[in-house]
C-alpha atoms as a PDB file:
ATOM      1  CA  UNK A   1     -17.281 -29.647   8.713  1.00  0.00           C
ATOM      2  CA  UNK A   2     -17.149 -33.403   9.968  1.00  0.00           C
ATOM      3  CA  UNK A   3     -17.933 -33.767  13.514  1.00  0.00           C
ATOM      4  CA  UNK A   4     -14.630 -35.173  14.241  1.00  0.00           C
ATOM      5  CA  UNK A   5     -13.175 -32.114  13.384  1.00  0.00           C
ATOM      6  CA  UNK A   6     -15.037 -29.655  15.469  1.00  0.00           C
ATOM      7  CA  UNK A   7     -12.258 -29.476  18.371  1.00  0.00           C
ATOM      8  CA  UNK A   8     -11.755 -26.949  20.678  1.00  0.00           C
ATOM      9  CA  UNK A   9      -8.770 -26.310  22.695  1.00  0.00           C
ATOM     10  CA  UNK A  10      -9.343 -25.002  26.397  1.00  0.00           C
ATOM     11  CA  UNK A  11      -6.656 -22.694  26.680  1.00  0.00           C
ATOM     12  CA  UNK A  12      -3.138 -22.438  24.567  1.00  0.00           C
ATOM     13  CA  UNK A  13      -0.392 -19.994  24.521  1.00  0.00           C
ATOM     14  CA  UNK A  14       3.582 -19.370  23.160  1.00  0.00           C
ATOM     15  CA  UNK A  15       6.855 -20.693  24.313  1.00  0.00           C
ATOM     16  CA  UNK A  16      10.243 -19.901  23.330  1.00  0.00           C
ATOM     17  CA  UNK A  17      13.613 -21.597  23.083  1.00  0.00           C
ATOM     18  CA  UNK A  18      17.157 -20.224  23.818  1.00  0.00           C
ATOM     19  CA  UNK A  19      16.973 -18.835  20.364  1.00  0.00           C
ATOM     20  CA  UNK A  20      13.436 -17.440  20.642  1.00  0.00           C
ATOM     21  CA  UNK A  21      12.371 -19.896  18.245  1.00  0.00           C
ATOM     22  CA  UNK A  22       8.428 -19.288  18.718  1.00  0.00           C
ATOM     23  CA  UNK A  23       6.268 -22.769  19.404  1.00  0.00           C
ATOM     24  CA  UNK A  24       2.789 -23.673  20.099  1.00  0.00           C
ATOM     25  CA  UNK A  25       2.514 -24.709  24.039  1.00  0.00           C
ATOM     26  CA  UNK A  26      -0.713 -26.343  25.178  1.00  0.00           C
ATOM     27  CA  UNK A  27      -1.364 -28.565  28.145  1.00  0.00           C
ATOM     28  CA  UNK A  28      -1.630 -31.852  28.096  1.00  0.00           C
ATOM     29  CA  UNK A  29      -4.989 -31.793  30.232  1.00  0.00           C
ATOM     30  CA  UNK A  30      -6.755 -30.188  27.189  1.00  0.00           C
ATOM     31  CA  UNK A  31      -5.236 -32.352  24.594  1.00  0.00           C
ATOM     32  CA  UNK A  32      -7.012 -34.937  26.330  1.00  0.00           C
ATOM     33  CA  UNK A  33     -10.642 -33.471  25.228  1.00  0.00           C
ATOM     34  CA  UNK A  34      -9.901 -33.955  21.625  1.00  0.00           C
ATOM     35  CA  UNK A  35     -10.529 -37.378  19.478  1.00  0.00           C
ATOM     36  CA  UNK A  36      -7.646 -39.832  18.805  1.00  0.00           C
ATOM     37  CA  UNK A  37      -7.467 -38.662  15.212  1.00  0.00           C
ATOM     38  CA  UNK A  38      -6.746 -35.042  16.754  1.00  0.00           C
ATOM     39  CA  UNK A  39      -4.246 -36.105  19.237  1.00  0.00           C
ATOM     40  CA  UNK A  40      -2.493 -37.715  16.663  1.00  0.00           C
ATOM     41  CA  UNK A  41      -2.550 -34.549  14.339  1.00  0.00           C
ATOM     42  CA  UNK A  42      -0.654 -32.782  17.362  1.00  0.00           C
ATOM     43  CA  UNK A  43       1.175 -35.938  18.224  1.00  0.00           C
ATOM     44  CA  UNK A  44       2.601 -35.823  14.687  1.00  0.00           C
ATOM     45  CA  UNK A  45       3.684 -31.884  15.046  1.00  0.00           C
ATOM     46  CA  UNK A  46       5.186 -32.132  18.415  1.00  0.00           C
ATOM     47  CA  UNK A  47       8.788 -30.539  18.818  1.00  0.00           C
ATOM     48  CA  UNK A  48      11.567 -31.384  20.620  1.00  0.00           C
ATOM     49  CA  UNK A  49      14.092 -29.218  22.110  1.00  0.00           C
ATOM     50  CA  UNK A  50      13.876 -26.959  25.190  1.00  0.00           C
ATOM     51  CA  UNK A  51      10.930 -24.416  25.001  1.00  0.00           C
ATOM     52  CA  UNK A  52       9.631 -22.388  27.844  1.00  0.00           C
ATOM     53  CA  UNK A  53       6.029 -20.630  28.300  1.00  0.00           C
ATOM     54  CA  UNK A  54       5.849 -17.347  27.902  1.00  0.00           C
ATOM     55  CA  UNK A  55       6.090 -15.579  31.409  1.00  0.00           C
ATOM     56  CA  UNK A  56       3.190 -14.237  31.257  1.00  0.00           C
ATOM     57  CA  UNK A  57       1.124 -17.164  30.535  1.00  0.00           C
ATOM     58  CA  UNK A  58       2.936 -19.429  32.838  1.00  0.00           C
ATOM     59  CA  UNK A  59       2.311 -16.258  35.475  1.00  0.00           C
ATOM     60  CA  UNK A  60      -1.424 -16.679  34.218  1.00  0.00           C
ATOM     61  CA  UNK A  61      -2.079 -20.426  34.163  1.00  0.00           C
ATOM     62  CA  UNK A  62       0.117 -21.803  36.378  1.00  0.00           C
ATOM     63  CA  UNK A  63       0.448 -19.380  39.319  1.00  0.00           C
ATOM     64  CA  UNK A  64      -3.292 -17.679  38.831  1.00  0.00           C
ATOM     65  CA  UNK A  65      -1.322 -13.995  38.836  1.00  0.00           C
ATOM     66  CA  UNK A  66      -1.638 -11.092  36.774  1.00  0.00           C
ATOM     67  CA  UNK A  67       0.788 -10.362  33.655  1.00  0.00           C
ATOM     68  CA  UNK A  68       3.867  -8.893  34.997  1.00  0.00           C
ATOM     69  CA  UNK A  69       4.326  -6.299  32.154  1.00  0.00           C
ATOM     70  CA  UNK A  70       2.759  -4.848  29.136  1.00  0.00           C
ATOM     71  CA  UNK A  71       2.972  -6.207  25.394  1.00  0.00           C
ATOM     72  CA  UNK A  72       5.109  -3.896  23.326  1.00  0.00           C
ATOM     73  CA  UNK A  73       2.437  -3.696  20.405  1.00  0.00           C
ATOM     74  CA  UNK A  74       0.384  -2.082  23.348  1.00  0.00           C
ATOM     75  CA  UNK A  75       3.039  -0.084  24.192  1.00  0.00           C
ATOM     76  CA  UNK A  76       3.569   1.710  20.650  1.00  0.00           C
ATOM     77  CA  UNK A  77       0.479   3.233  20.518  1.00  0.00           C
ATOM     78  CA  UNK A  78       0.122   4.404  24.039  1.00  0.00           C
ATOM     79  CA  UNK A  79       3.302   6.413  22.981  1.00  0.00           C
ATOM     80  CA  UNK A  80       1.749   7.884  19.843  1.00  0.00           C
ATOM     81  CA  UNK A  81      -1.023   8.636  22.182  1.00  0.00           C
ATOM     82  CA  UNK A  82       0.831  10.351  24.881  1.00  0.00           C
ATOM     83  CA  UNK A  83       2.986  11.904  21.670  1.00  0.00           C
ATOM     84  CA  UNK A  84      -0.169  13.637  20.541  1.00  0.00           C
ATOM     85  CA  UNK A  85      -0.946  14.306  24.185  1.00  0.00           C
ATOM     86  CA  UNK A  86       2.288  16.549  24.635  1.00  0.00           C
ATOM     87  CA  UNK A  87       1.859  18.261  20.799  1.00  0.00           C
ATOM     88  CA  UNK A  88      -1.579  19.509  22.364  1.00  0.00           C
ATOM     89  CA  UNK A  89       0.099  21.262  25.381  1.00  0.00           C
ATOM     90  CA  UNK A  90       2.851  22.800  22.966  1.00  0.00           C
ATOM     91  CA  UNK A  91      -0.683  24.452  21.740  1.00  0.00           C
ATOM     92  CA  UNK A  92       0.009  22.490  18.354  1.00  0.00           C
ATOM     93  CA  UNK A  93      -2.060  20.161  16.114  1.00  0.00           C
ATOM     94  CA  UNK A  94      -1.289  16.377  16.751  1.00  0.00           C
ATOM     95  CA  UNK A  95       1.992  15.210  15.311  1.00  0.00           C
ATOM     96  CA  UNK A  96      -0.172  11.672  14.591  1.00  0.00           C
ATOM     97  CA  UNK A  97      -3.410  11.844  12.318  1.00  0.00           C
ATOM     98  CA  UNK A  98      -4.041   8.615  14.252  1.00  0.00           C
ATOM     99  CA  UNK A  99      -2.934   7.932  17.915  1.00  0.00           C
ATOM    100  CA  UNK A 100      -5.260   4.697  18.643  1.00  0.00           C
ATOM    101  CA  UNK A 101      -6.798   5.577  21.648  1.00  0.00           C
ATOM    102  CA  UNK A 102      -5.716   6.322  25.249  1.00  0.00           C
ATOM    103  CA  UNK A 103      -5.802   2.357  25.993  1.00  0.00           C
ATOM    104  CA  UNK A 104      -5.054   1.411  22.458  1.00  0.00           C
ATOM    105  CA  UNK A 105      -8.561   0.144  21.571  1.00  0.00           C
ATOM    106  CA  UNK A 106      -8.315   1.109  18.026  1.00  0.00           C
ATOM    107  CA  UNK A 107      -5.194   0.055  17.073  1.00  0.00           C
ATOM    108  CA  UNK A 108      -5.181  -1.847  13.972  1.00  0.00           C
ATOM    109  CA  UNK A 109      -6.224  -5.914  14.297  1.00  0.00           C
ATOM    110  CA  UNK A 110      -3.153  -6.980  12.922  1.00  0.00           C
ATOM    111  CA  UNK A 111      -0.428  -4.828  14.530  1.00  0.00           C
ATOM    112  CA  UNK A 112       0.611  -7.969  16.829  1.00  0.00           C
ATOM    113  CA  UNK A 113       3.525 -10.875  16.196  1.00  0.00           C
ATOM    114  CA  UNK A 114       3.133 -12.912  13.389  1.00  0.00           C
ATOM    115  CA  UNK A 115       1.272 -15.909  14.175  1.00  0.00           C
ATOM    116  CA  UNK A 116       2.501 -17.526  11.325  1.00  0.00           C
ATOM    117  CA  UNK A 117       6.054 -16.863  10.560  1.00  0.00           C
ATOM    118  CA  UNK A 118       5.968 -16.039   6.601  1.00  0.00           C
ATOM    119  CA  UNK A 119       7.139 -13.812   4.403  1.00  0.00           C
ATOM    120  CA  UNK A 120       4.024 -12.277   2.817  1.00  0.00           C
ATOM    121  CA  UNK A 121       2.978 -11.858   6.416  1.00  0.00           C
ATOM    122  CA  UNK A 122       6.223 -10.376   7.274  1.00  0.00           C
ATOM    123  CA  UNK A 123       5.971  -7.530   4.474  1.00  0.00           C
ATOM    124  CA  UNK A 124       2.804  -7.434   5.377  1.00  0.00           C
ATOM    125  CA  UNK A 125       3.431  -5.970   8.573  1.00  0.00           C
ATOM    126  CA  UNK A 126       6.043  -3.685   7.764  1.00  0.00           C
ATOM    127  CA  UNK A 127       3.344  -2.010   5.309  1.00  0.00           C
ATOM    128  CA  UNK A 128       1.207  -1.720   8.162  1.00  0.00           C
ATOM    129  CA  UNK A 129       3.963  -0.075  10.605  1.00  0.00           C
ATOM    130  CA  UNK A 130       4.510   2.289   8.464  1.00  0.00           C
ATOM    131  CA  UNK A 131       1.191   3.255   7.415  1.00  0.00           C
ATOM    132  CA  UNK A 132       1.055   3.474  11.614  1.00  0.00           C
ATOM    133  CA  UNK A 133       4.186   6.016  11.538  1.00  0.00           C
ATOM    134  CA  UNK A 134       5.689   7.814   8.333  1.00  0.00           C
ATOM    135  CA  UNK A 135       1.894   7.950   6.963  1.00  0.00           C
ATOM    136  CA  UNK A 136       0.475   8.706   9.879  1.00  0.00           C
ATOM    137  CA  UNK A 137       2.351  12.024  10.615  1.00  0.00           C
ATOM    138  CA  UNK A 138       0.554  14.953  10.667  1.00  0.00           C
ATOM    139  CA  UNK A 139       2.172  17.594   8.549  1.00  0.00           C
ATOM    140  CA  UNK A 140      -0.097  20.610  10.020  1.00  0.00           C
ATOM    141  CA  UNK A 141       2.106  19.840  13.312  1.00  0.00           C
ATOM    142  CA  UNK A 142       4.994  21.973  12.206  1.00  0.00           C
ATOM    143  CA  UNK A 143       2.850  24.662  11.191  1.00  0.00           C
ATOM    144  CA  UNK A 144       5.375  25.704   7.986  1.00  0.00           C
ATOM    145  CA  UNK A 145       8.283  26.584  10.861  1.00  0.00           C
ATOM    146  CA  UNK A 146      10.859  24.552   8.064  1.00  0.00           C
ATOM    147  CA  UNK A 147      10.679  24.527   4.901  1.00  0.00           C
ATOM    148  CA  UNK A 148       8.560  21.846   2.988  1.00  0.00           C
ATOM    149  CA  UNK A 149      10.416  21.843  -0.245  1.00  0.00           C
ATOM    150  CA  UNK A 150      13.803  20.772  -1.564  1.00  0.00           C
ATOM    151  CA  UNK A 151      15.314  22.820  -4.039  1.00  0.00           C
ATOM    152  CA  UNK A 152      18.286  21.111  -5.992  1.00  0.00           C
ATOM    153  CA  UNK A 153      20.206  22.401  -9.132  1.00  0.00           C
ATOM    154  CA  UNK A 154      19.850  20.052 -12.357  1.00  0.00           C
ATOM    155  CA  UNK A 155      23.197  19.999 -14.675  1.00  0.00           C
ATOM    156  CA  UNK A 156      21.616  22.438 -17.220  1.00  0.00           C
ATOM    157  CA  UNK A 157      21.243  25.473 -14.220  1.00  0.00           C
ATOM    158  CA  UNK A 158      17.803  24.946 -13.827  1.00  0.00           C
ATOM    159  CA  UNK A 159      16.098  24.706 -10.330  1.00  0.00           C
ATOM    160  CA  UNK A 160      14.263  21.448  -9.411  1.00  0.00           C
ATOM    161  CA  UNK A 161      12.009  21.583  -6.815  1.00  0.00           C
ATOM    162  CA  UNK A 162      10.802  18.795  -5.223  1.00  0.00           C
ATOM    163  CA  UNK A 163       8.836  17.992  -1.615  1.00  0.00           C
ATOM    164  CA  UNK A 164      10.571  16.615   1.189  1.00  0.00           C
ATOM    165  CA  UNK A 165       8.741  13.807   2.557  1.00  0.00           C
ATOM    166  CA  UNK A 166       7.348  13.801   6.209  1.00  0.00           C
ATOM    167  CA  UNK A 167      10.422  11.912   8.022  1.00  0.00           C
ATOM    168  CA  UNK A 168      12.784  14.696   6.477  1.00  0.00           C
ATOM    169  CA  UNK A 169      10.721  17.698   7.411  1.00  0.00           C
ATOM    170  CA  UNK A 170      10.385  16.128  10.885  1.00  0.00           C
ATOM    171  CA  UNK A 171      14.064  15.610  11.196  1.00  0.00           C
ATOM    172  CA  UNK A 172      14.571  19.354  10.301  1.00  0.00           C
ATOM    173  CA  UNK A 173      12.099  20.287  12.834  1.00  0.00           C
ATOM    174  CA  UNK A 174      13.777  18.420  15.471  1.00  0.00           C
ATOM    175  CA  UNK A 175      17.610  19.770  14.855  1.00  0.00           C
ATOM    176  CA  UNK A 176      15.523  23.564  14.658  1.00  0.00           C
ATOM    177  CA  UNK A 177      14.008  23.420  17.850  1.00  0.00           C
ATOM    178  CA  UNK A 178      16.231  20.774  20.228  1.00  0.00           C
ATOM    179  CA  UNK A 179      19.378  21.253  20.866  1.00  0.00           C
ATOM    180  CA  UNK A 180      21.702  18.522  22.781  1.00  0.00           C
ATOM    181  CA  UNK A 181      25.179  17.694  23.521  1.00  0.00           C
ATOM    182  CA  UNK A 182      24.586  13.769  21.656  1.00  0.00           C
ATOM    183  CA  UNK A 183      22.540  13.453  18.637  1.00  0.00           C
ATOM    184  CA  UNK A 184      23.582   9.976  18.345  1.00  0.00           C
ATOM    185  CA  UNK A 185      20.040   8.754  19.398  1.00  0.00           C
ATOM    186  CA  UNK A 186      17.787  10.971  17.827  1.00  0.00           C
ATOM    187  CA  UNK A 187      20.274  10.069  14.559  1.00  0.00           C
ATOM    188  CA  UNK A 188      19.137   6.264  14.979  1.00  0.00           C
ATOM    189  CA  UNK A 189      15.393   6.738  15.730  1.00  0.00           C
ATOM    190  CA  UNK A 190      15.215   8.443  12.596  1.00  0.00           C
ATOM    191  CA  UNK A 191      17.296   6.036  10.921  1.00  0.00           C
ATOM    192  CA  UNK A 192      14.704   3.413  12.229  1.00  0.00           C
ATOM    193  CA  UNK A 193      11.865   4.935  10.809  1.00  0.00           C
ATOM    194  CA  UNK A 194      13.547   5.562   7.207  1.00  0.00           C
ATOM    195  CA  UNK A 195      14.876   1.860   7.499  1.00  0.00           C
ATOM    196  CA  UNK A 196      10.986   0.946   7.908  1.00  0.00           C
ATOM    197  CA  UNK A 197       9.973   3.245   4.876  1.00  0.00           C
ATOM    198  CA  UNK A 198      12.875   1.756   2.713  1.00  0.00           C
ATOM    199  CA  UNK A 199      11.720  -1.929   3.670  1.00  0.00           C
ATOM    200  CA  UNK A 200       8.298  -0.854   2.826  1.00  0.00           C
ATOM    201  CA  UNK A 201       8.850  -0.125  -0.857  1.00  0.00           C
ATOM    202  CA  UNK A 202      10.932  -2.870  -1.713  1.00  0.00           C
ATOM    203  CA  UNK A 203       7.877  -6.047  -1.932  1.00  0.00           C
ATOM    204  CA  UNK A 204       6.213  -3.129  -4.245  1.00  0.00           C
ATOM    205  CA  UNK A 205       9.034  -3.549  -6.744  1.00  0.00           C
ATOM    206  CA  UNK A 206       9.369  -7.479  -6.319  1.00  0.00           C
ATOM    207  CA  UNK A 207       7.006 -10.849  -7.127  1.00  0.00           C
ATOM    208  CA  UNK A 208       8.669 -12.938  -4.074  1.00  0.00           C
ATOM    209  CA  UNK A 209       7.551 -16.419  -3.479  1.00  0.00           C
ATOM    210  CA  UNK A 210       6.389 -16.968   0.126  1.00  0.00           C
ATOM    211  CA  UNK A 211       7.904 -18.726   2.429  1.00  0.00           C
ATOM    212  CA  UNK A 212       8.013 -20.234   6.000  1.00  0.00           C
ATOM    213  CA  UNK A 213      10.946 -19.284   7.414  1.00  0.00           C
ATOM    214  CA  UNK A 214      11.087 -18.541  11.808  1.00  0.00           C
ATOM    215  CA  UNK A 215      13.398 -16.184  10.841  1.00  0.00           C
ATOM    216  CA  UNK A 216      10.619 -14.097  10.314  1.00  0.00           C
ATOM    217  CA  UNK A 217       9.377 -14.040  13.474  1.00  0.00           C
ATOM    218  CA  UNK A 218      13.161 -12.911  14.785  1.00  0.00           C
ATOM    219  CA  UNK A 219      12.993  -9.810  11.985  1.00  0.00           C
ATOM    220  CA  UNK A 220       9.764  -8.824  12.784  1.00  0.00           C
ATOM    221  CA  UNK A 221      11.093  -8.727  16.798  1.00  0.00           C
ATOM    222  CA  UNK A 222      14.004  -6.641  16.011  1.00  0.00           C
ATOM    223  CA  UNK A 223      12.684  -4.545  13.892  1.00  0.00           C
ATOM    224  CA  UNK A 224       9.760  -3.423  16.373  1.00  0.00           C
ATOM    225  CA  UNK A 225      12.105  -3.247  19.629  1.00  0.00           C
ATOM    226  CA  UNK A 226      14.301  -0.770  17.645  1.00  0.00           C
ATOM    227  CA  UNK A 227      10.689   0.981  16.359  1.00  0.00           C
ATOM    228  CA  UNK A 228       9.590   1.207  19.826  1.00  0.00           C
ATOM    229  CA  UNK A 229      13.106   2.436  20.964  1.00  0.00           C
ATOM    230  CA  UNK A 230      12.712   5.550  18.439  1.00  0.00           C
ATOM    231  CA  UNK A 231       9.465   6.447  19.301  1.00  0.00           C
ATOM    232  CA  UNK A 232      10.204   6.710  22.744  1.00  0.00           C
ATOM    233  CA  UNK A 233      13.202   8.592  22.192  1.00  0.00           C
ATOM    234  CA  UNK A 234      10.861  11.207  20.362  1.00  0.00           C
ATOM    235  CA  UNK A 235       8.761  11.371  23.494  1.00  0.00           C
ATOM    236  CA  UNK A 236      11.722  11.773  25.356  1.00  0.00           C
ATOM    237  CA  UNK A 237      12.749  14.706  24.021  1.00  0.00           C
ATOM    238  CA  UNK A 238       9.455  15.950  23.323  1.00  0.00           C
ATOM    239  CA  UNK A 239       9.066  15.729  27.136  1.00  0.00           C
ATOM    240  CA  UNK A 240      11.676  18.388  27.660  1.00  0.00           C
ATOM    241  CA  UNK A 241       9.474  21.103  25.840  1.00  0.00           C
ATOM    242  CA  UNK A 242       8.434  24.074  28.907  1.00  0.00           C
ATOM    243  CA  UNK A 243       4.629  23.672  27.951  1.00  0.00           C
ATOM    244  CA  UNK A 244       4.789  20.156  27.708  1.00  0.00           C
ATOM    245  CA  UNK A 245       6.365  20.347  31.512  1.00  0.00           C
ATOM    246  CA  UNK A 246       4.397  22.704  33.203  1.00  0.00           C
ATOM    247  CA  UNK A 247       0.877  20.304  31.726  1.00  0.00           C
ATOM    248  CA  UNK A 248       1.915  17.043  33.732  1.00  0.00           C
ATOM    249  CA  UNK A 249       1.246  14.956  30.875  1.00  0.00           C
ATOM    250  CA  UNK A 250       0.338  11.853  32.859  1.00  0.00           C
ATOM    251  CA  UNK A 251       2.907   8.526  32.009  1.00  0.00           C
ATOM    252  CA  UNK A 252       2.178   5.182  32.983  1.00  0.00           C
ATOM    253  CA  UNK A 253       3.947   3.703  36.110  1.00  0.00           C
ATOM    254  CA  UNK A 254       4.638   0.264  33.488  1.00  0.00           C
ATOM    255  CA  UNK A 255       6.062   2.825  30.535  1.00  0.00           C
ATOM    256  CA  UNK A 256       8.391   5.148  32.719  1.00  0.00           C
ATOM    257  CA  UNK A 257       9.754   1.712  34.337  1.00  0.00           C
ATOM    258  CA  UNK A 258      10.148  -0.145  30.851  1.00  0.00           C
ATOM    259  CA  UNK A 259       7.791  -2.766  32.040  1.00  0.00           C
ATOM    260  CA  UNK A 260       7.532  -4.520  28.156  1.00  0.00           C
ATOM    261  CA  UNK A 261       7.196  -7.752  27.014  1.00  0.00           C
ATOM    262  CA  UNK A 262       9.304  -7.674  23.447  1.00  0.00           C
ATOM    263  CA  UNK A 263       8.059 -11.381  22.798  1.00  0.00           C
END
């Protein structure tokens, strides 16, 4: 590498527009520290418009404070952890194979926003989610109380029998043992994970060029809000189980609160 290119930025972090277009923020104070031909380089990819920091890392670099709330690829697996947590004091195996850690430490390198907005990055990530949650189920959890098969009849009379996959024999476990007056969210948690499973298996089937596209960045946002949404309604109601009451799981002052950055 030429010694004109070895720069190093200080500090640099993300801003956001109105649209949560994602952009590159940096202060002009460490710009300064770089050659000419380098200042030029980020001269030339300067953008206009109005983008603000990130709260957190205006909170951070500007004020000197602490981050006012928690990441919500932190948050996911600190609610497959406390998940697991609750399936212990039902006296059950752990409904994850893999919860992460207490603190998240293990959680997989890439489980984060895209840092470059693309589409082979994009499926790239929803392969990874969902190694993280339709994979990652346990099936020892539901100790054979429902049925692991399907059994369908074929045109010619015979019987076909074929093996529900782990979302299914989860959702049967969940309308066996719960029973509440408004299905409606449990009906779109699921619906979240399935969507993740279906979106999975498509780029398997498909040669797609790859692209640069923010919209990307937007997807990927949605998509793990709504993720996050249905795994917390599973803890929800996993909360209401007696054992799982009487063992005080303990839950984070930030979680209970919703204290989550989804950018």
């Amino acid at each position: 590498m030429n010694d004109s290119d070895k720069a190093l930025l200080e500090s640099y972090g993300f801003s956001y527009d109105d649209d949560y277009n994602r952009a590159m923020a940096v202060f002009l104070c460490y710009l300064t520290d770089l050659s000419p031909e380098h200042q030029q380089i980020w001269k030339a990819k300067e953008l206009q418009g109005n983008y603000k920091l990130h709260p957190d890392y205006y909170r951070n670099m500007i004020i000197g404070g602490w981050g006012e709330k928690v990441p919500i690829c932190s948050a996911l697996p600190k609610e497959l952890y406390i998940i697991n947590q609750m399936a212990k004091a039902m006296g059950r195996p752990p409904l994850f194979k893999l919860d992460y850690g207490e603190y998240g430490k293990n959680r997989p390198k890439r489980f984060g926003f895209l840092i470059r907005p693309t589409l082979e990055e994009f499926n790239n990530f929803i392969l990874l989610l969902d190694k993280m949650l339709s994979d990652n189920i346990n099936q020892d959890f539901f100790q054979k109380e429902v049925s692991y098969e399907i059994e369908t009849k074929r045109k010619d009379g015979k019987i076909q029998v074929q093996q529900k996959g782990k979302l299914q024999i989860l959702d049967h476990w969940i309308h066996r043992f719960f029973r509440t007056h408004d299905w409606q969210p449990w009906e779109e948690s699921i619906a979240t994970l399935r969507k993740i499973r279906k979106m999975r298996q498509k780029p398997a089937h498909l040669v797609n060029k790859d692209q640069f596209d923010q919209k990307y960045f937007k997807e990927q946002r949605e998509i793990i809000i709504d993720v996050y949404s249905a795994i917390r309604t599973l803890r929800l109601m996993f909360a209401n189980y007696s054992r799982v009451k009487s063992a005080k799981i303990e839950i984070p002052d930030w979680l209970q609160e919703g204290k989550i950055w989804t950018m």
